[in-house]
C-alpha atoms as a PDB file:
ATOM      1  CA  UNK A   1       0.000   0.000   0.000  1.00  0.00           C
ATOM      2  CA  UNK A   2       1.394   3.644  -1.145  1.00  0.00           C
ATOM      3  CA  UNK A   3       1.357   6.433   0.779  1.00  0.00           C
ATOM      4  CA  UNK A   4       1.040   9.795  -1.145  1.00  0.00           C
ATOM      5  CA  UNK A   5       1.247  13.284  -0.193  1.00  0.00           C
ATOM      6  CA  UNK A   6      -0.734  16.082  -2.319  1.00  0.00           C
ATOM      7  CA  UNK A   7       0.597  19.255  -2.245  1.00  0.00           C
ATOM      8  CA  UNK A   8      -2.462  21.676  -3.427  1.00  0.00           C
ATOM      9  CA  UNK A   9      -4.798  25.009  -3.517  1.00  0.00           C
ATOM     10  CA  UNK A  10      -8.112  26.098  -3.242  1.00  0.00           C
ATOM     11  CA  UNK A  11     -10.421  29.282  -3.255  1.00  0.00           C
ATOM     12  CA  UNK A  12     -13.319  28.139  -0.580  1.00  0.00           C
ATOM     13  CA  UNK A  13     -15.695  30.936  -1.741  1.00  0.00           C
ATOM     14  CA  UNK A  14     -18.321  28.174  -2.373  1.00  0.00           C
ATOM     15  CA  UNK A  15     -17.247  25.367  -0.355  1.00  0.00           C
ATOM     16  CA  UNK A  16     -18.630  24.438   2.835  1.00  0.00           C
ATOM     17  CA  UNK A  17     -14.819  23.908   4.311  1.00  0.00           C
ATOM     18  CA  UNK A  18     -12.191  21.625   4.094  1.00  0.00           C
ATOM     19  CA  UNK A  19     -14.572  18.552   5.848  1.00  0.00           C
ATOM     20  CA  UNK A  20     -16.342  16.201   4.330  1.00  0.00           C
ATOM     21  CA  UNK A  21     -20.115  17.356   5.506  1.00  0.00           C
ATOM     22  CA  UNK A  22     -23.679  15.945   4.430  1.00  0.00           C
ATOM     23  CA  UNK A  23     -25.389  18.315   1.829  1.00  0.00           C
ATOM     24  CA  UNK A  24     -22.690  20.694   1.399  1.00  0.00           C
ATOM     25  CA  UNK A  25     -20.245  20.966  -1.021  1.00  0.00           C
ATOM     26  CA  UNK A  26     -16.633  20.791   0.409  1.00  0.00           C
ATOM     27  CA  UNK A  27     -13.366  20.660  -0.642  1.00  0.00           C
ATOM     28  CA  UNK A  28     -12.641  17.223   0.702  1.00  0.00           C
ATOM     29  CA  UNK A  29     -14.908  15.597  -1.089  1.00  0.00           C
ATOM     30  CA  UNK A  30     -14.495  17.153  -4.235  1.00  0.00           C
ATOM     31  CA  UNK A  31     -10.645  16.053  -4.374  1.00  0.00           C
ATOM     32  CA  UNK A  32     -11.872  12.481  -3.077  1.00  0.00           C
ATOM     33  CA  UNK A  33     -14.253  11.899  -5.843  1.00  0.00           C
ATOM     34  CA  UNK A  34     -11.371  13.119  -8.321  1.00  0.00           C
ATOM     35  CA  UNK A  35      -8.867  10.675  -6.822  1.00  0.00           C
ATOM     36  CA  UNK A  36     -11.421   7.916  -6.988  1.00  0.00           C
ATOM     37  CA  UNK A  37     -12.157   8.052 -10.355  1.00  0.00           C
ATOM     38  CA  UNK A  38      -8.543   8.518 -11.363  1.00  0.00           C
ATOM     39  CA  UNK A  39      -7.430   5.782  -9.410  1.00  0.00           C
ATOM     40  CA  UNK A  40     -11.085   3.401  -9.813  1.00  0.00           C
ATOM     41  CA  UNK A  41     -11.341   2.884  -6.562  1.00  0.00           C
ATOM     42  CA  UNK A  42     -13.039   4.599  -3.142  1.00  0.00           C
ATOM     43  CA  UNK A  43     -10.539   6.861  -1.913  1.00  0.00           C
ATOM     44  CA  UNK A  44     -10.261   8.900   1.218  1.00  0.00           C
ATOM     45  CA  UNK A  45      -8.234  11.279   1.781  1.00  0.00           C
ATOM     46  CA  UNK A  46      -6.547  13.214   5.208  1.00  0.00           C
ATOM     47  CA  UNK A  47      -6.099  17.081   5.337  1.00  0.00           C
ATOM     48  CA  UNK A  48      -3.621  18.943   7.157  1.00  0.00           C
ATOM     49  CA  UNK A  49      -6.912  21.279   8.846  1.00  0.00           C
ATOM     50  CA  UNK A  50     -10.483  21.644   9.032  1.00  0.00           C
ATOM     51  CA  UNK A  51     -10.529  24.899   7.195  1.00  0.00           C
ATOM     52  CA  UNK A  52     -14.083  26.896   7.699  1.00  0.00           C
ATOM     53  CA  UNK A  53     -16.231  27.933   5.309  1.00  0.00           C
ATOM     54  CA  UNK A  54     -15.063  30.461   2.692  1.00  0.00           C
ATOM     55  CA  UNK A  55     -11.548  30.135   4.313  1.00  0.00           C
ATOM     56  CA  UNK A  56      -8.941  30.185   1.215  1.00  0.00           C
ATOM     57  CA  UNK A  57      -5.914  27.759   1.157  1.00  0.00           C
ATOM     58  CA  UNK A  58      -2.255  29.094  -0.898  1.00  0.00           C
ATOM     59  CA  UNK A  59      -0.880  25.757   0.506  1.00  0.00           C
ATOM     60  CA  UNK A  60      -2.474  22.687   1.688  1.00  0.00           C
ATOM     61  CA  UNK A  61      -1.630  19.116   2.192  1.00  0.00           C
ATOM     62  CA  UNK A  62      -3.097  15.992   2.019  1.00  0.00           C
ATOM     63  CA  UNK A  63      -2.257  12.636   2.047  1.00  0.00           C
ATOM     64  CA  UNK A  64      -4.212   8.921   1.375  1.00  0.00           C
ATOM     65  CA  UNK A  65      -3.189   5.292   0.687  1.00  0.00           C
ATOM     66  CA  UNK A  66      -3.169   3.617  -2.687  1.00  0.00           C
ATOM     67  CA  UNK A  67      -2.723   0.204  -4.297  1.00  0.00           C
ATOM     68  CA  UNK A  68      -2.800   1.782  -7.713  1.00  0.00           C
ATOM     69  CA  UNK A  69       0.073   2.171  -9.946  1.00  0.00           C
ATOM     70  CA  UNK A  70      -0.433   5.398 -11.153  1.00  0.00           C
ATOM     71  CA  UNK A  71       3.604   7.183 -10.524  1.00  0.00           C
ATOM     72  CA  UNK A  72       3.122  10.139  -8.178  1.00  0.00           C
ATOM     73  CA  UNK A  73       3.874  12.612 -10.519  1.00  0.00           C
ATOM     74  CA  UNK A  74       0.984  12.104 -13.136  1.00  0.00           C
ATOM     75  CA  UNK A  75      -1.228  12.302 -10.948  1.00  0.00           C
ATOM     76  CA  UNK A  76      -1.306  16.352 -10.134  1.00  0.00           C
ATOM     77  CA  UNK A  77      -2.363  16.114 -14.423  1.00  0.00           C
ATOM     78  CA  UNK A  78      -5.280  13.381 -14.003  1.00  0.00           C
ATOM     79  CA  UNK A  79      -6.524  15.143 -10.973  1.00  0.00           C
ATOM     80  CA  UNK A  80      -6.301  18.753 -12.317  1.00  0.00           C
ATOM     81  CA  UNK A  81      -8.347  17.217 -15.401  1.00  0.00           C
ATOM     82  CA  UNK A  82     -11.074  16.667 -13.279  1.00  0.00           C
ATOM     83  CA  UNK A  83     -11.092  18.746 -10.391  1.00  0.00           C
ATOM     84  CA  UNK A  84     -13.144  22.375 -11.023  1.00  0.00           C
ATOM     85  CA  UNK A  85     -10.896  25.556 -11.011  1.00  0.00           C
ATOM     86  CA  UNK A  86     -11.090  26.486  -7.522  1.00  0.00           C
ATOM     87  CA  UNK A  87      -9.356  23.389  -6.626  1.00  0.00           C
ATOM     88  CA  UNK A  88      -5.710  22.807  -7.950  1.00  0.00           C
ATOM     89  CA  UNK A  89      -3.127  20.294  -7.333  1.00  0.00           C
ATOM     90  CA  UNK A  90       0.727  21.166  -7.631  1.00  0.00           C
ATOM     91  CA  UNK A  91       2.915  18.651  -6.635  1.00  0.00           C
ATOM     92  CA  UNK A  92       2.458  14.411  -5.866  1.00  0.00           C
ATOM     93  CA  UNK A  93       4.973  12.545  -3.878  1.00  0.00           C
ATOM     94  CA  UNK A  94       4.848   9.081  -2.287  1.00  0.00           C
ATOM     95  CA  UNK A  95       5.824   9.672   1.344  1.00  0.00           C
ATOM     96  CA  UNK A  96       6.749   7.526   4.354  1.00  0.00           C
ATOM     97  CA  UNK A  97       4.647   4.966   5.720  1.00  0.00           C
ATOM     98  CA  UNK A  98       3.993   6.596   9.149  1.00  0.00           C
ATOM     99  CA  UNK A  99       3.447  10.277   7.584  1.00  0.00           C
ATOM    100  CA  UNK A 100       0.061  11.791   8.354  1.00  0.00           C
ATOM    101  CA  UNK A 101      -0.999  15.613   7.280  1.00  0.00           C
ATOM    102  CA  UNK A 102      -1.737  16.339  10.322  1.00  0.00           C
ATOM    103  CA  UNK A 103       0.407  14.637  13.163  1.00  0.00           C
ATOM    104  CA  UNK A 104       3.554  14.601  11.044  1.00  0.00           C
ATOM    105  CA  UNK A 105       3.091  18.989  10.681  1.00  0.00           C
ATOM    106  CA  UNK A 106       5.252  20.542  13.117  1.00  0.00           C
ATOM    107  CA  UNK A 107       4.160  24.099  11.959  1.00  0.00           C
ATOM    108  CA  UNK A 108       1.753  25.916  10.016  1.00  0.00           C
ATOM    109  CA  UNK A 109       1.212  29.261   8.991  1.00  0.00           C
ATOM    110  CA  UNK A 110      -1.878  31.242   8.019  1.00  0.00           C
ATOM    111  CA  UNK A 111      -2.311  34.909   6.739  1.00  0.00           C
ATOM    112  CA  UNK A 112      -5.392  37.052   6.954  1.00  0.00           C
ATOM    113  CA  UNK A 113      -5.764  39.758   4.411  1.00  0.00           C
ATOM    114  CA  UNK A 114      -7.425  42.897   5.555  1.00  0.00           C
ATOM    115  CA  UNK A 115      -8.549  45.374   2.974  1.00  0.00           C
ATOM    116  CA  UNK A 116      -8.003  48.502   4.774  1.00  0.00           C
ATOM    117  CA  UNK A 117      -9.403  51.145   1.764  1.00  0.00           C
ATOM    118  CA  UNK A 118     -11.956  53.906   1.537  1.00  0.00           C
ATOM    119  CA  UNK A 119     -14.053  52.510  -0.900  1.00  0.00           C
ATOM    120  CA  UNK A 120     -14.991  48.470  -1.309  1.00  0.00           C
ATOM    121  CA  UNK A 121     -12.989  46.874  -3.715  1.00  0.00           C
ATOM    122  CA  UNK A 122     -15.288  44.074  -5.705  1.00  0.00           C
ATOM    123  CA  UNK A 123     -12.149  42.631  -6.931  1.00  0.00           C
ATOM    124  CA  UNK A 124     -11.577  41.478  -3.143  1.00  0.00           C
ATOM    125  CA  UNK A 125     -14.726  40.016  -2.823  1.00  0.00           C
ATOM    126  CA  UNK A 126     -14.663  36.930  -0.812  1.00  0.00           C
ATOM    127  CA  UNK A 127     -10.708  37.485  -0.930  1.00  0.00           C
ATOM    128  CA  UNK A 128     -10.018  40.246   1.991  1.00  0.00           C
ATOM    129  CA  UNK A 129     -11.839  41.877   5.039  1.00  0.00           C
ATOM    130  CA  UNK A 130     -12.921  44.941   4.097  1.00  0.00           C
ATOM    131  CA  UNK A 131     -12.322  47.407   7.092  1.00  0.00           C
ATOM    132  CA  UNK A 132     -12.069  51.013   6.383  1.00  0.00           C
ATOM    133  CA  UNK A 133     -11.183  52.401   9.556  1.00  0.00           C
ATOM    134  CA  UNK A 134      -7.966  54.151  10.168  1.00  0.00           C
ATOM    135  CA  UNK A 135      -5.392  51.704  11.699  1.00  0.00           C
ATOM    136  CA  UNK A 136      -2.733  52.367  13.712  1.00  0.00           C
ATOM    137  CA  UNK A 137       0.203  50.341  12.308  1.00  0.00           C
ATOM    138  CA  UNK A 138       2.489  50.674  14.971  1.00  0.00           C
ATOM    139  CA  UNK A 139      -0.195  49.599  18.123  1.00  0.00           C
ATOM    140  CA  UNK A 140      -1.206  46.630  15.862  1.00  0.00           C
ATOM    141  CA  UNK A 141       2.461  45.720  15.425  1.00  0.00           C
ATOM    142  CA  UNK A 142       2.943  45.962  19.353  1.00  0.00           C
ATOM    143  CA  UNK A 143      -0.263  43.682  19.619  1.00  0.00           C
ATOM    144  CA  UNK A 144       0.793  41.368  17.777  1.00  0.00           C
ATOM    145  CA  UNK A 145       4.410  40.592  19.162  1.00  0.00           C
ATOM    146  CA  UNK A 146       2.574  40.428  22.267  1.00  0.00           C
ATOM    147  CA  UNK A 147       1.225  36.897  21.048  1.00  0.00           C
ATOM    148  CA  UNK A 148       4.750  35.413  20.261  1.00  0.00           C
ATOM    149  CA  UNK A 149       5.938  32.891  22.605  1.00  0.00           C
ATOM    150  CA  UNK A 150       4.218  30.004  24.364  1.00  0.00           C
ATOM    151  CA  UNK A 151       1.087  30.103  26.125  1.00  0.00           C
ATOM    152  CA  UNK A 152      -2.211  29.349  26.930  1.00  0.00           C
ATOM    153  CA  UNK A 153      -4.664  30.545  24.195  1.00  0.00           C
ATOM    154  CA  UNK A 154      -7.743  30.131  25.424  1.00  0.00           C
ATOM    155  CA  UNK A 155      -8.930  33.578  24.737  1.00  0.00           C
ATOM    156  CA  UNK A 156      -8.387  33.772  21.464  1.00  0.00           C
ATOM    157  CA  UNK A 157     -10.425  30.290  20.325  1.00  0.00           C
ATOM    158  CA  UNK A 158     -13.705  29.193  19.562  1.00  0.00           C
ATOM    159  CA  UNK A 159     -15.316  26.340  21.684  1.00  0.00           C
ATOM    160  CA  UNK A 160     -16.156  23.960  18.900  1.00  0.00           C
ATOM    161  CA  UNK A 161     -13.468  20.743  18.970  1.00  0.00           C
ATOM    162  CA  UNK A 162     -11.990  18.954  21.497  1.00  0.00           C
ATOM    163  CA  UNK A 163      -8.241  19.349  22.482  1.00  0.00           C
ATOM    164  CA  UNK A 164      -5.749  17.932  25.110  1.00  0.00           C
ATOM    165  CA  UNK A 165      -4.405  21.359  25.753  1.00  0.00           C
ATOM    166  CA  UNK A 166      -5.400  25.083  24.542  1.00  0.00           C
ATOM    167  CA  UNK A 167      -1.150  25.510  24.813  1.00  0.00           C
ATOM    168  CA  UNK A 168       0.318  26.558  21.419  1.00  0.00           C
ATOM    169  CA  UNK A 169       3.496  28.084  20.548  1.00  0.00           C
ATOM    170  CA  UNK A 170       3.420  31.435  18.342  1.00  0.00           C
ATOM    171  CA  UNK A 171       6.598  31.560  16.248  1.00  0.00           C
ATOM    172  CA  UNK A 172       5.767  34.889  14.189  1.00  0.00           C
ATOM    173  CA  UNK A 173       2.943  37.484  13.849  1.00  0.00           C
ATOM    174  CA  UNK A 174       3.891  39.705  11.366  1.00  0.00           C
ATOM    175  CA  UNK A 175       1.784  42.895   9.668  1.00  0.00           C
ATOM    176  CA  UNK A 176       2.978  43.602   5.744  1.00  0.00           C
ATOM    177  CA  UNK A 177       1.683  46.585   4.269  1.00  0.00           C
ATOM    178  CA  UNK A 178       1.005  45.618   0.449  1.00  0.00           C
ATOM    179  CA  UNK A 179      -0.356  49.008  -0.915  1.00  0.00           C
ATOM    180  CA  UNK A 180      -4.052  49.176   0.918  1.00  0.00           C
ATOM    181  CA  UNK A 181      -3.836  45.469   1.628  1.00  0.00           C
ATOM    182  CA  UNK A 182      -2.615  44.470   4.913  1.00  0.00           C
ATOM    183  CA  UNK A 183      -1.799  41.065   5.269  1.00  0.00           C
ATOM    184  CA  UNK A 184      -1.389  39.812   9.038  1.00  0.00           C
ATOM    185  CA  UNK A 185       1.003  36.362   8.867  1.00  0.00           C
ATOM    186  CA  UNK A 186       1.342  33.896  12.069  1.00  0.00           C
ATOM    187  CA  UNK A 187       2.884  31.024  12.396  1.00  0.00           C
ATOM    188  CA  UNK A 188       2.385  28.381  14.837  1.00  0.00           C
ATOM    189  CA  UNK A 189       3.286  24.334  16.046  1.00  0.00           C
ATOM    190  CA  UNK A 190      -1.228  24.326  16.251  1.00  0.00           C
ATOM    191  CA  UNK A 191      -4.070  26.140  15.869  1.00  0.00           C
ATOM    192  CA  UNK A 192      -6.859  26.324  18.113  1.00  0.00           C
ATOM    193  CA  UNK A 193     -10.317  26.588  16.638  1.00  0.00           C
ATOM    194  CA  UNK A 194     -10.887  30.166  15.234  1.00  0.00           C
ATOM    195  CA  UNK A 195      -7.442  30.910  16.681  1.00  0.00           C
ATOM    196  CA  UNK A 196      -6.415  32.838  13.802  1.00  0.00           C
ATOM    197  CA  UNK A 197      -9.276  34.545  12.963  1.00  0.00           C
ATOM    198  CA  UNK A 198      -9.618  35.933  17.039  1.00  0.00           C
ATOM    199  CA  UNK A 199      -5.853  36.931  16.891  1.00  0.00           C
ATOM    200  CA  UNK A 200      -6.501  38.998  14.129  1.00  0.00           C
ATOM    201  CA  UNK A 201      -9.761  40.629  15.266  1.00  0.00           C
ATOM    202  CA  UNK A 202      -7.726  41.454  18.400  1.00  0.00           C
ATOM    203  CA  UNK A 203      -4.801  43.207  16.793  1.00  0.00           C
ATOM    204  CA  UNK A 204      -7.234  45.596  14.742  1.00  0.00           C
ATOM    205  CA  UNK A 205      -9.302  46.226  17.994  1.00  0.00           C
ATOM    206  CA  UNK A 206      -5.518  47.271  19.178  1.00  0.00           C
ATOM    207  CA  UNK A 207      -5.190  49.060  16.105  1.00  0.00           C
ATOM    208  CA  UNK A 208      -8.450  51.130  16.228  1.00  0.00           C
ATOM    209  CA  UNK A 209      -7.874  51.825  19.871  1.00  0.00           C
ATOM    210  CA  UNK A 210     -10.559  49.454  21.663  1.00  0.00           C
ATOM    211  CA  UNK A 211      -7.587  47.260  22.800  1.00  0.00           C
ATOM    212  CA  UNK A 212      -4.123  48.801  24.535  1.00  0.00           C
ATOM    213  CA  UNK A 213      -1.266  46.254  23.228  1.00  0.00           C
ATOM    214  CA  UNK A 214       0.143  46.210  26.260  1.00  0.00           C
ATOM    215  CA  UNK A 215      -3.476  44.653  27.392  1.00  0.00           C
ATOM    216  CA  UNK A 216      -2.905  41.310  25.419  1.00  0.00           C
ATOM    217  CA  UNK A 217      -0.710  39.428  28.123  1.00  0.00           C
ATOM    218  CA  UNK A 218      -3.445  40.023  30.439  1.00  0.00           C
ATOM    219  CA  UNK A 219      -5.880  38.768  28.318  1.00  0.00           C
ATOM    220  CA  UNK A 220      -4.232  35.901  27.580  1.00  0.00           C
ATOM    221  CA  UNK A 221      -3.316  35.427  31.348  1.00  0.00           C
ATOM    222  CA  UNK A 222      -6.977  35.185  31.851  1.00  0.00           C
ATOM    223  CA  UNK A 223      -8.276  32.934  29.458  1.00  0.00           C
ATOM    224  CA  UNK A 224     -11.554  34.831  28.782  1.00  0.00           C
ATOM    225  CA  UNK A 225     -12.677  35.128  25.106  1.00  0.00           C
ATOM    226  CA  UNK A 226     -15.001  38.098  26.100  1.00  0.00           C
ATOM    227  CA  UNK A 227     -11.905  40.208  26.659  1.00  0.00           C
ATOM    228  CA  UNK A 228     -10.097  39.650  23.166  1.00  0.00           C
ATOM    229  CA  UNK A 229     -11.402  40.813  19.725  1.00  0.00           C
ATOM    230  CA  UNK A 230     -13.865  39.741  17.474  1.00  0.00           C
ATOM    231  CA  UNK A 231     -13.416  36.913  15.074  1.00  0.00           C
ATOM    232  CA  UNK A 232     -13.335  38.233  11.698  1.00  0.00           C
ATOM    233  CA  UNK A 233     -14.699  37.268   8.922  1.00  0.00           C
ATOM    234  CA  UNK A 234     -13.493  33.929   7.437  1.00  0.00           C
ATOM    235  CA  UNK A 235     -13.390  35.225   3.469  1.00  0.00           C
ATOM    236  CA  UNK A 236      -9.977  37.067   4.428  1.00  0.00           C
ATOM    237  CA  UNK A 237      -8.465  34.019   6.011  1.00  0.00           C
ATOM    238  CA  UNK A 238      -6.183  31.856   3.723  1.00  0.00           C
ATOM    239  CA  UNK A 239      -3.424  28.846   4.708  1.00  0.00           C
ATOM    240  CA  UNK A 240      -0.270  29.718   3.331  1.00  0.00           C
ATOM    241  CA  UNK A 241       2.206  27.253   4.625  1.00  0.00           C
ATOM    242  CA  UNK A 242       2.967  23.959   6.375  1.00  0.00           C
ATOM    243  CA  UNK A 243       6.426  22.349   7.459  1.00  0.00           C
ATOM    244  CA  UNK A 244       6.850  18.648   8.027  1.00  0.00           C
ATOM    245  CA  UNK A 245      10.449  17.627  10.377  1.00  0.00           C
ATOM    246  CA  UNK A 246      13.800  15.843   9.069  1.00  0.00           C
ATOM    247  CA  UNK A 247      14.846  14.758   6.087  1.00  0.00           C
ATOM    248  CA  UNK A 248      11.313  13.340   5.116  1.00  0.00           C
ATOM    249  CA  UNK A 249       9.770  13.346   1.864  1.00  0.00           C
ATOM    250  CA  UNK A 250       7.252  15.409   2.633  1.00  0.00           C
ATOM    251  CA  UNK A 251       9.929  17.849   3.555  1.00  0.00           C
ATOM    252  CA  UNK A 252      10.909  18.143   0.610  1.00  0.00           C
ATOM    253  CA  UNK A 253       7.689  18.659  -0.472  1.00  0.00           C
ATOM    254  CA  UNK A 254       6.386  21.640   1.406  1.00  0.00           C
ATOM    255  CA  UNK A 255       9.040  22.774   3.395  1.00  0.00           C
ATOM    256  CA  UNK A 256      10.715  25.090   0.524  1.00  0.00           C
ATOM    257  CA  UNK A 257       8.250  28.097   0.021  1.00  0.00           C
ATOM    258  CA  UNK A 258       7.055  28.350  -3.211  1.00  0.00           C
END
């Protein structure tokens, strides 16, 4: 039995998630009924996260075993064939026999994109948070290194999945101006539920004045989610990396930023 590793991207404007989900279009399912006519056979596939609804993916992995003898690196062609164009596959490797998308990732990274403009854009419909109000760069920036580090992250998650511990590590939280598009990057070992999304409705409440940044350790300290930000919208949300440890295929695979 192969194990393979799909490197791929999606725009989930009009998918119900990553999860497979009864009577809603997702993206799981729409890759596993490409893979199982390409390979004719049921197929099920693992993802590296249960991305929400309308949450965008630059880089995603995941991974499911095969008999078939299709070589790894036709099959980004067969699947791209079939799959619709908010779906695309990049890259196909046959990995390790104890790699898993999830418990194999020792860090992820996603990025929400803030539209901070005047005027709507329609061109970043379902692609950025629109939120016109002035922002104060530097008090967001001061937020947001206030999240770096280990701790307990309790107030900036959703109740919605069960987890052994609401600890996570916070490697980077970064704020990159890209003309009136903001983009606010983290990177993690885990993500909570809705972690993302509440870290980045807390460093615009810091931004806009409703938050002091030198508030957020005691916030965190407290593990109340009535004390942190909102969570935004998920339309400005998008995964934009994953790593995978040692000298592993799957390394290989994602660990080199495209």
């Amino acid at each position: 039995m192969r194990n393979i590793a799909l490197k791929l991207s999606y725009d989930g404007s009009r998918y119900h998630g990553w999860q497979r989900q009864k009577n809603a279009a997702t993206v799981q399912e729409t890759l596993e009924n490409a893979l199982s006519e390409v390979l004719k056979s049921n197929t099920k596939v693992l993802g590296c996260g249960r991305t929400d609804a309308g949450v965008h993916a630059r880089v995603y992995c995941a991974n499911f075993r095969t008999e078939g003898k299709i070589p790894a690196d036709r099959l980004p062609f067969a699947l791209n064939a079939l799959l619709p164009d908010d779906i695309s596959v990049s890259a196909a490797a046959e990995v390790e026999e104890d790699f898993h998308a999830v418990f194999s990732s020792v860090r992820k990274e996603y990025t929400y994109y803030v539209h901070n403009g005047r005027f709507k854009d329609p061109f970043y419909r379902n692609r950025a948070y629109f939120y016109p109000e002035r922002l104060d760069l530097g008090a967001l920036r001061e937020a947001a290194a206030a999240f770096v580090g280990t701790h307990d992250f309790s107030a900036v998650r959703s109740v919605g999945t069960n987890v052994k511990t609401t600890v996570r590590t916070v490697y980077a939280f970064e704020a990159l101006e890209e003309g009136d598009l903001l983009a606010l990057r983290i990177s993690a070992n885990g993500f909570l539920y809705n972690m993302a999304r509440a870290m980045a409705g807390t460093v615009l409440y810091a931004a806009i004045g409703k938050i002091k940044p030198e508030e957020i350790a005691s916030i965190l300290g407290s593990g109340d989610r009535r004390l942190a930000g909102p969570t935004v919208p998920p339309h400005g949300l998008y995964m934009t990396g994953i790593w995978y440890g040692g000298e592993s295929r799957a390394a290989a695979l994602f660990n080199n930023r495209q």
